[in-house]
Protein backbone atom coordinates (compact mmCIF):
# COMPACT_ATOMS: atom_id res chain seq x y z
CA UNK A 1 0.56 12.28 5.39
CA UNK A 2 -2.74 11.13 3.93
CA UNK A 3 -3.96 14.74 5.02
CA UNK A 4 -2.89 17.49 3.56
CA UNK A 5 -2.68 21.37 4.08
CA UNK A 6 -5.41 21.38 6.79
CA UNK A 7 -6.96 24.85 7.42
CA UNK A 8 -6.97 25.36 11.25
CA UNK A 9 -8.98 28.60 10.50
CA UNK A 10 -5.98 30.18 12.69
CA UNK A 11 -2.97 31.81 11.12
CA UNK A 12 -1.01 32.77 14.28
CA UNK A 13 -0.93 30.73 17.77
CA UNK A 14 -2.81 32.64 20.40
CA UNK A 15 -0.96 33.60 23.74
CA UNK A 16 -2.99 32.46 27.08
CA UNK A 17 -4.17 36.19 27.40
CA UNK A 18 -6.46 35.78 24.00
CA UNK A 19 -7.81 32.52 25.35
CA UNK A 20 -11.07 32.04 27.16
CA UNK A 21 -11.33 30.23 30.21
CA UNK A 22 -12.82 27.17 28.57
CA UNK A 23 -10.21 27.73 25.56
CA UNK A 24 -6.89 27.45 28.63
CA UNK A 25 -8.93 24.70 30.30
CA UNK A 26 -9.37 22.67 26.88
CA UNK A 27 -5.14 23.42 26.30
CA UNK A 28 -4.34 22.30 29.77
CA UNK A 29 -6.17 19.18 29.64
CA UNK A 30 -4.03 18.70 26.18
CA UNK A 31 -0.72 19.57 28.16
CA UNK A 32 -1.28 17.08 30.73
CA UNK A 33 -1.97 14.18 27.70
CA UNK A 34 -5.64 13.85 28.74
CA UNK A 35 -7.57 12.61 25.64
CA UNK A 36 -10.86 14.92 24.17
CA UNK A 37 -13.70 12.12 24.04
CA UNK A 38 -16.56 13.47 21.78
CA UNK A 39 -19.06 14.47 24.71
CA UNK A 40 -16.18 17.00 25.93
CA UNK A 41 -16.52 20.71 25.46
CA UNK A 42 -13.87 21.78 22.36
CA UNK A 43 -12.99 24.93 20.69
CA UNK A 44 -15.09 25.01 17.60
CA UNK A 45 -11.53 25.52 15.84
CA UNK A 46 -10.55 22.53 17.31
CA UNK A 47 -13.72 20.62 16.35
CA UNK A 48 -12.97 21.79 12.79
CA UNK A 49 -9.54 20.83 12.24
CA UNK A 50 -10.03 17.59 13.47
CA UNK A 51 -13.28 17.00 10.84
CA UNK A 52 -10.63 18.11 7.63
CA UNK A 53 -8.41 15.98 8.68
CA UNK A 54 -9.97 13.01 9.74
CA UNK A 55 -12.54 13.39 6.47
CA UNK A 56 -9.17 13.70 4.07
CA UNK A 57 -7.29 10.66 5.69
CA UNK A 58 -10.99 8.64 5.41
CA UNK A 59 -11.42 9.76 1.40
CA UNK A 60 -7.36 8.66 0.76
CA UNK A 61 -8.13 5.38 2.25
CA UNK A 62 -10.93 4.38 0.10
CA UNK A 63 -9.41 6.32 -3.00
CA UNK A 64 -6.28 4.56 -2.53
CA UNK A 65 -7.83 1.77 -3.14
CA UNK A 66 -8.38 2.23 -6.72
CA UNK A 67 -4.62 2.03 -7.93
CA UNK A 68 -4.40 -1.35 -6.44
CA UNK A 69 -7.75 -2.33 -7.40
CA UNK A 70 -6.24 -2.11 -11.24
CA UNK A 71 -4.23 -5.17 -10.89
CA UNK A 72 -5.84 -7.60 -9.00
CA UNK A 73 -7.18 -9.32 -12.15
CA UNK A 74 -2.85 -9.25 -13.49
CA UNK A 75 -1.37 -9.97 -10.23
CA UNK A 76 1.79 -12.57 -11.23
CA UNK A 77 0.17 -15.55 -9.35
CA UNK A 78 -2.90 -16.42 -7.28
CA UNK A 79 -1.18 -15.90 -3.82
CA UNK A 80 -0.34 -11.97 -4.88
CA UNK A 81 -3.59 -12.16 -5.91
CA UNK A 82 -4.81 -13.01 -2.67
CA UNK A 83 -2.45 -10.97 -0.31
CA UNK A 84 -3.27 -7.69 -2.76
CA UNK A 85 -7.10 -8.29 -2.25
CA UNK A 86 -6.92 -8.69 1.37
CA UNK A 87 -5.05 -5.65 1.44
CA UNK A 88 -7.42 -3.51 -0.67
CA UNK A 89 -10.26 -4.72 2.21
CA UNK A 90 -7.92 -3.37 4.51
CA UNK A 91 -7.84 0.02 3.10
CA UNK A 92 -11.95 0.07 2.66
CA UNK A 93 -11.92 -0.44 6.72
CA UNK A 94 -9.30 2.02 7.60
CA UNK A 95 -12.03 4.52 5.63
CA UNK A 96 -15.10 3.19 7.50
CA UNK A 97 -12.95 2.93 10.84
CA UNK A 98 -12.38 7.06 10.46
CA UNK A 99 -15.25 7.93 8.91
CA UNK A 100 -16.99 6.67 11.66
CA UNK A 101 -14.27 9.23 13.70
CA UNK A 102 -15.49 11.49 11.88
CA UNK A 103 -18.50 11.52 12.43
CA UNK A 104 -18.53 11.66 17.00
CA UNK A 105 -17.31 15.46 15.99
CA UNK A 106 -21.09 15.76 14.76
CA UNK A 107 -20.60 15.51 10.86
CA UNK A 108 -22.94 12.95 8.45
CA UNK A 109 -21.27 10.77 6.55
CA UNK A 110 -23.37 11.51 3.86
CA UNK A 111 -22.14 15.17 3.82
CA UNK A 112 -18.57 14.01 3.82
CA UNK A 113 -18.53 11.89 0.85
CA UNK A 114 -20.45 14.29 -0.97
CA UNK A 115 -18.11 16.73 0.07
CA UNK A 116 -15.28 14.38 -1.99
CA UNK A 117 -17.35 13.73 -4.50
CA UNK A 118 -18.12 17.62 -5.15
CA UNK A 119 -14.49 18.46 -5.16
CA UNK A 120 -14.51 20.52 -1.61
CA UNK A 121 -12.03 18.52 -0.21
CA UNK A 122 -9.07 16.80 -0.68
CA UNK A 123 -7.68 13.58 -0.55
CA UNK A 124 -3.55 12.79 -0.26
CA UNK A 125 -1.84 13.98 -3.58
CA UNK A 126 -0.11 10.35 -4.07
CA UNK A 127 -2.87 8.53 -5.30
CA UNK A 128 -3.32 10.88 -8.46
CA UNK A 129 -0.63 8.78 -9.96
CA UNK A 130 -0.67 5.74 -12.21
CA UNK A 131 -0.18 2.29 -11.49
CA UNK A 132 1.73 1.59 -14.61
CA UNK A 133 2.97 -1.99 -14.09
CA UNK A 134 3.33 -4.63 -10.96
CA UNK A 135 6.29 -3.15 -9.83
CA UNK A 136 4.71 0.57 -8.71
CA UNK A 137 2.60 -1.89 -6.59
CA UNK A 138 5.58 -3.15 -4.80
CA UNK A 139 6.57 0.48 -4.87
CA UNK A 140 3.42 1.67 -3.42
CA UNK A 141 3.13 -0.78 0.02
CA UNK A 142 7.12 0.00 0.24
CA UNK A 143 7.41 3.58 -0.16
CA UNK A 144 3.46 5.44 -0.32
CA UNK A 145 2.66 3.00 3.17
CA UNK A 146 6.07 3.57 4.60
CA UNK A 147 5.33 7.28 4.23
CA UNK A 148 1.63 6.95 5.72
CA UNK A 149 2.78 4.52 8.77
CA UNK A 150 5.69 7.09 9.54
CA UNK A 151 3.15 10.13 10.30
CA UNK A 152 0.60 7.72 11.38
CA UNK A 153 2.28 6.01 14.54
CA UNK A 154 2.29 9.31 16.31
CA UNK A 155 -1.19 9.84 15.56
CA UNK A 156 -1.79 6.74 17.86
CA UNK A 157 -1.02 9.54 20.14
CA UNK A 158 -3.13 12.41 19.34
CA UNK A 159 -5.18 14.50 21.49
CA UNK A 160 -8.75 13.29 19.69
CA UNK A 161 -10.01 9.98 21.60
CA UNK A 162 -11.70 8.24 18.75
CA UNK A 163 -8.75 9.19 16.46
CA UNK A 164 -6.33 7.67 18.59
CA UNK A 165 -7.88 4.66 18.97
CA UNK A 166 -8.83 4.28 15.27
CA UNK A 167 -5.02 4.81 14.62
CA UNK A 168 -3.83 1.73 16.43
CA UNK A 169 -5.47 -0.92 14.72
CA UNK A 170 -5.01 0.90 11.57
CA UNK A 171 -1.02 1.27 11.79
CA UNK A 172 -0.49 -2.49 12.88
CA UNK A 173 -2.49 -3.37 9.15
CA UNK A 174 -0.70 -0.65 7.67
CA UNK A 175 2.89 -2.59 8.47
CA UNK A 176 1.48 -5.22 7.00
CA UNK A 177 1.05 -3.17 4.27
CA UNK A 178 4.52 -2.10 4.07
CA UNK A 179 5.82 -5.54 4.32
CA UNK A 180 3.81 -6.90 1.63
CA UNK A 181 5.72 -4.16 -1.16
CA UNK A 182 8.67 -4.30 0.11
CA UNK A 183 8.33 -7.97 -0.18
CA UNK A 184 7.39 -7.29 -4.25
CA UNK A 185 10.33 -5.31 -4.76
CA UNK A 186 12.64 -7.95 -3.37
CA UNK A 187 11.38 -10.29 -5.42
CA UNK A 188 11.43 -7.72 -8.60
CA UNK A 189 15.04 -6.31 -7.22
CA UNK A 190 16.43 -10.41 -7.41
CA UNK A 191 14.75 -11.67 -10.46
CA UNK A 192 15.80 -11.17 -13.93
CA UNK A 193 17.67 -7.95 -15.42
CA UNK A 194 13.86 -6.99 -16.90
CA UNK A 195 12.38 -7.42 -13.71
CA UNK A 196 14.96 -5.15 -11.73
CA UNK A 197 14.80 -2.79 -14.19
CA UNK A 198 10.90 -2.24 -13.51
CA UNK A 199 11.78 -2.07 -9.79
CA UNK A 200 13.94 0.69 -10.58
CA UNK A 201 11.40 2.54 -12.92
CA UNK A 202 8.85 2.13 -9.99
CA UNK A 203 11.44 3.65 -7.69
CA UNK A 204 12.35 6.59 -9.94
CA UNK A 205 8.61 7.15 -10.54
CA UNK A 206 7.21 7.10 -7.02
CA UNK A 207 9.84 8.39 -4.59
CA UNK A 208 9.72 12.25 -4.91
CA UNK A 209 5.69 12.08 -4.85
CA UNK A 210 6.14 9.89 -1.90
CA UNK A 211 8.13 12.94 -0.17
CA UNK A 212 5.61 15.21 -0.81
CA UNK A 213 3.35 13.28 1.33
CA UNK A 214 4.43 14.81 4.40
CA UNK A 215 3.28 18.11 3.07
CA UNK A 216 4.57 21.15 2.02
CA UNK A 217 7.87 22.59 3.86
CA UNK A 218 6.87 23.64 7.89
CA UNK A 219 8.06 27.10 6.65
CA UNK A 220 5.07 26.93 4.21
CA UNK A 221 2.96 25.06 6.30
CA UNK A 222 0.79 27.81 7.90
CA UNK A 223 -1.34 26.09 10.37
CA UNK A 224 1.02 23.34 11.93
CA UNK A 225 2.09 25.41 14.38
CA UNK A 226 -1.72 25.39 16.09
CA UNK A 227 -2.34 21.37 15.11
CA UNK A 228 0.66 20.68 16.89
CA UNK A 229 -0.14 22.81 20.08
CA UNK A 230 -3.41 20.72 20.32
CA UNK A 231 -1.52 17.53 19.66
CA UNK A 232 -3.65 16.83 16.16
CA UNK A 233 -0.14 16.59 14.52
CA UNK A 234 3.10 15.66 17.05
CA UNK A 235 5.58 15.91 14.83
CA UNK A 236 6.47 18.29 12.03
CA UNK A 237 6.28 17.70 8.20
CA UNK A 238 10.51 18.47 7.83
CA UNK A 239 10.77 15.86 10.79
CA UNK A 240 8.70 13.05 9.56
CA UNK A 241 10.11 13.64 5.68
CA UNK A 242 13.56 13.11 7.30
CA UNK A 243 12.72 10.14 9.56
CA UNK A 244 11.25 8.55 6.42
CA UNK A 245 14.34 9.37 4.34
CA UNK A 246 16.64 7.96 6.94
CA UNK A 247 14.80 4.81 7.06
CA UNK A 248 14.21 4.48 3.04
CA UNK A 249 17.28 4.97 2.08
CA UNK A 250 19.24 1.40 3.41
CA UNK A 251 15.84 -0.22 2.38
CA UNK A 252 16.96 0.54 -1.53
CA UNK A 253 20.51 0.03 -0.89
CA UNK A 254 19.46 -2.99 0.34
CA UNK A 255 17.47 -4.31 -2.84
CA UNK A 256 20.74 -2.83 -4.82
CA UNK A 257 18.54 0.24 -6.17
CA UNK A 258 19.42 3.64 -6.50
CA UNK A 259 17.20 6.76 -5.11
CA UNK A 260 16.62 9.17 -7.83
CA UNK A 261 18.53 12.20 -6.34
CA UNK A 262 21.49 13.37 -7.52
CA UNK A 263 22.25 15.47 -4.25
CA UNK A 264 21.41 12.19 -1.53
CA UNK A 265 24.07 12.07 0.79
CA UNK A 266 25.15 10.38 4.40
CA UNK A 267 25.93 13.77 6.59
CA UNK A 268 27.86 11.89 9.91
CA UNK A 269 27.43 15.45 11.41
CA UNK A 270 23.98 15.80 11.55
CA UNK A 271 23.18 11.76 11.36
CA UNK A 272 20.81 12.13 8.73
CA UNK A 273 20.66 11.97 4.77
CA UNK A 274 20.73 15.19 3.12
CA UNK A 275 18.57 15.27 0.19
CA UNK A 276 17.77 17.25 -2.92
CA UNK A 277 15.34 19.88 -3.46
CA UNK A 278 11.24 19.05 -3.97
CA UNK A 279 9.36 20.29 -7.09
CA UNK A 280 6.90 21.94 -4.76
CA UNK A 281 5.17 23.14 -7.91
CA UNK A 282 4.13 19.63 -8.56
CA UNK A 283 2.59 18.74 -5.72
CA UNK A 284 0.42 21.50 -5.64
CA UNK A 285 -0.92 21.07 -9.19
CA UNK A 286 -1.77 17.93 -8.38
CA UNK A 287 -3.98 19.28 -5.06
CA UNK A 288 -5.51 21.31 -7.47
CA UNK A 289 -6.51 18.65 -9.80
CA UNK A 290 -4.04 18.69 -12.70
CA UNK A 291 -1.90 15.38 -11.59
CA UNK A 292 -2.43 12.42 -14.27
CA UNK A 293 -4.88 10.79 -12.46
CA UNK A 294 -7.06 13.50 -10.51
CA UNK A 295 -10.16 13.30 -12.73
CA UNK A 296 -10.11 9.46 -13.17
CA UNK A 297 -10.30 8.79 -9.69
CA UNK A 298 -12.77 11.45 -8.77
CA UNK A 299 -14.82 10.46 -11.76
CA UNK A 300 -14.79 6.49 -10.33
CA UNK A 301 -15.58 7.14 -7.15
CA UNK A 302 -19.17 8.79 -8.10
CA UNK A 303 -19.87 6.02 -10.12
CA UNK A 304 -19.37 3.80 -7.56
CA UNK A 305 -21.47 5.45 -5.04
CA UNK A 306 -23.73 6.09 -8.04
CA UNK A 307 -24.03 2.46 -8.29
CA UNK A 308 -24.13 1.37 -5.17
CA UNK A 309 -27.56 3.44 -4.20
CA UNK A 310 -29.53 0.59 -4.45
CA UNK A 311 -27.22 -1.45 -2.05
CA UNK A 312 -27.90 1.01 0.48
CA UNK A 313 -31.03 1.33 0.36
CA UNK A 314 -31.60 -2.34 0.50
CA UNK A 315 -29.45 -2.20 3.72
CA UNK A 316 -31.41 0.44 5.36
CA UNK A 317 -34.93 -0.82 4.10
CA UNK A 318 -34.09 -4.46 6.05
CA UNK A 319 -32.72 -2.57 8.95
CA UNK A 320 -35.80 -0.74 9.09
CA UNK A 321 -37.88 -4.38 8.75
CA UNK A 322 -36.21 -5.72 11.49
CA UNK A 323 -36.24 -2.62 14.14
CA UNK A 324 -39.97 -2.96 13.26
CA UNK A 325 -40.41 -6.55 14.11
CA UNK A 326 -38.24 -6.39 16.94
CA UNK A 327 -40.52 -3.14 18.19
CA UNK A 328 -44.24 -5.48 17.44
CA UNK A 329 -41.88 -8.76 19.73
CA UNK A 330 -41.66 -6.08 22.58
């Protein structure tokens, strides 16, 4: 998930007794699948959740940017070149498309970025990692947008009205995300002995942080339990690491690759892969800021907004010229 370890502010789900009125009214509007549009009244709980989220999944789209952006100057030909840029645009949008979510729960964009840029929140661990040759970008529309598509199609579903609705256009680009690395890595997988070999790397390198993007294990995850009973979250982090697994896992066989676990097996019993054990440790050293990448991407994005100050404020001083000619027309 592109969000991760969102703080409800709730540690235990309340019975009906310890809700208000408003508070069963707001879950049974939930229950019956009727969407909260941003005029509605919302537990301030509720409200919050939604704003960590939403903000995190905005700052990992435009941050996720960056380990593409690396190689669109050493992309193998001009039409990767091409496909690679249009899908870095792609990514900027889905981050204007939720920050603009965002900000119908009453939050300034403004306050948001800053809020990345200060280190107060979080963006997904995955994109602390480096892009070390073409191949990890195969890996990364393959396995990192595989991952984000497989929690994000439910969130077409969610209980938030402007997240919803964000979430469709966004998860039809996102395939076309997916489509376009998996496409690399076929063409890595089939070309020459060197070239498999660095689809292999890229596989080895990128498929265990790729699990972790689910988040941590639901026994661990304190506050899914309340996301889910709002519909915020419709499926659990064990449930969507699984359904990615099962779906990965004839992908690779497919491109004659092997998963890096030692303990990845077909259980006909249970009709699902089991699969080794995460270095949780890992993951949340990298939340923290020690992954190899943390302070490099942090550090870019505030000189990009650093530099771009005088972009904005060219936008907004002919936005203000025109409302003022407009206004002096009337």
């Amino acid at each position: 998930m592109y969000a991760q370890m969102v703080d409800t502010g709730l540690r235990k789900l309340r019975d009906a007794a310890e809700l208000s009125p408003e508070e069963r009214a707001f879950q049974a509007r939930i229950d019956a699948d009727v969407k909260v549009e941003p005029k509605d009244w919302m537990p301030e709980a509720y409200r919050r959740t939604l704003v960590r989220q939403i903000q995190q999944h905005a700052h990992s789209e435009i941050v996720g940017m960056l380990p593409e952006g690396n190689w669109v100057t050493r992309a193998p030909s001009l039409k990767r070149k091409a496909i690679l840029m249009a899908k870095i645009q792609d990514e900027g949008g889905h981050g204007l498309y939720l920050y603009s979510a965002a900000e119908t729960l009453g939050v300034s964009r403004d306050d948001l970025i800053a809020d990345l840029h200060a280190g107060k929140v979080k963006y997904s661990s995955i994109f602390n990692y480096p892009t070390l040759n073409w191949a990890d970008i195969g890996a990364i529309g393959w396995l990192v947008d595989g991952a984000a598509i497989m929690n994000q199609i439910p969130l077409c579903r969610c209980s938030y009205g402007p997240y919803a609705r964000a979430m469709v256009r966004i998860c039809k680009e996102e395939s076309f995300h997916q489509r376009q690395g998996f496409d690399i890595m076929i063409a890595m997988a089939q070309g020459t002995a060197e070239q498999k070999a660095m689809a292999q790397d890229a596989l080895d390198r990128w498929w265990w942080p790729s699990l972790m993007m689910f988040g941590p294990p639901d026994a661990d995850s304190v506050h899914s339990a309340q996301s889910m009973q709002w519909k915020v979250k419709l499926l659990s982090n064990d449930e969507l690491r699984q359904r990615f697994v099962d779906q990965t896992v004839p992908q690779a066989e497919y491109l004659g690759l092997a998963v890096p676990d030692a303990d990845l097996k077909w259980n006909a019993e249970r009709g699902h892969y089991d699969f080794g054990a995460i270095d949780w440790s890992e993951f949340h050293a990298v939340l923290k800021g020690n992954g190899p990448c943390n302070r490099d991407r942090l550090r870019t994005r505030v000189k990009a907004w650093e530099d771009g100050e005088w972009v904005r404020e060219a936008a907004v001083a002919h936005a203000d010229k025109r409302a003022a000619r407009a206004a002096r027309a009337a």
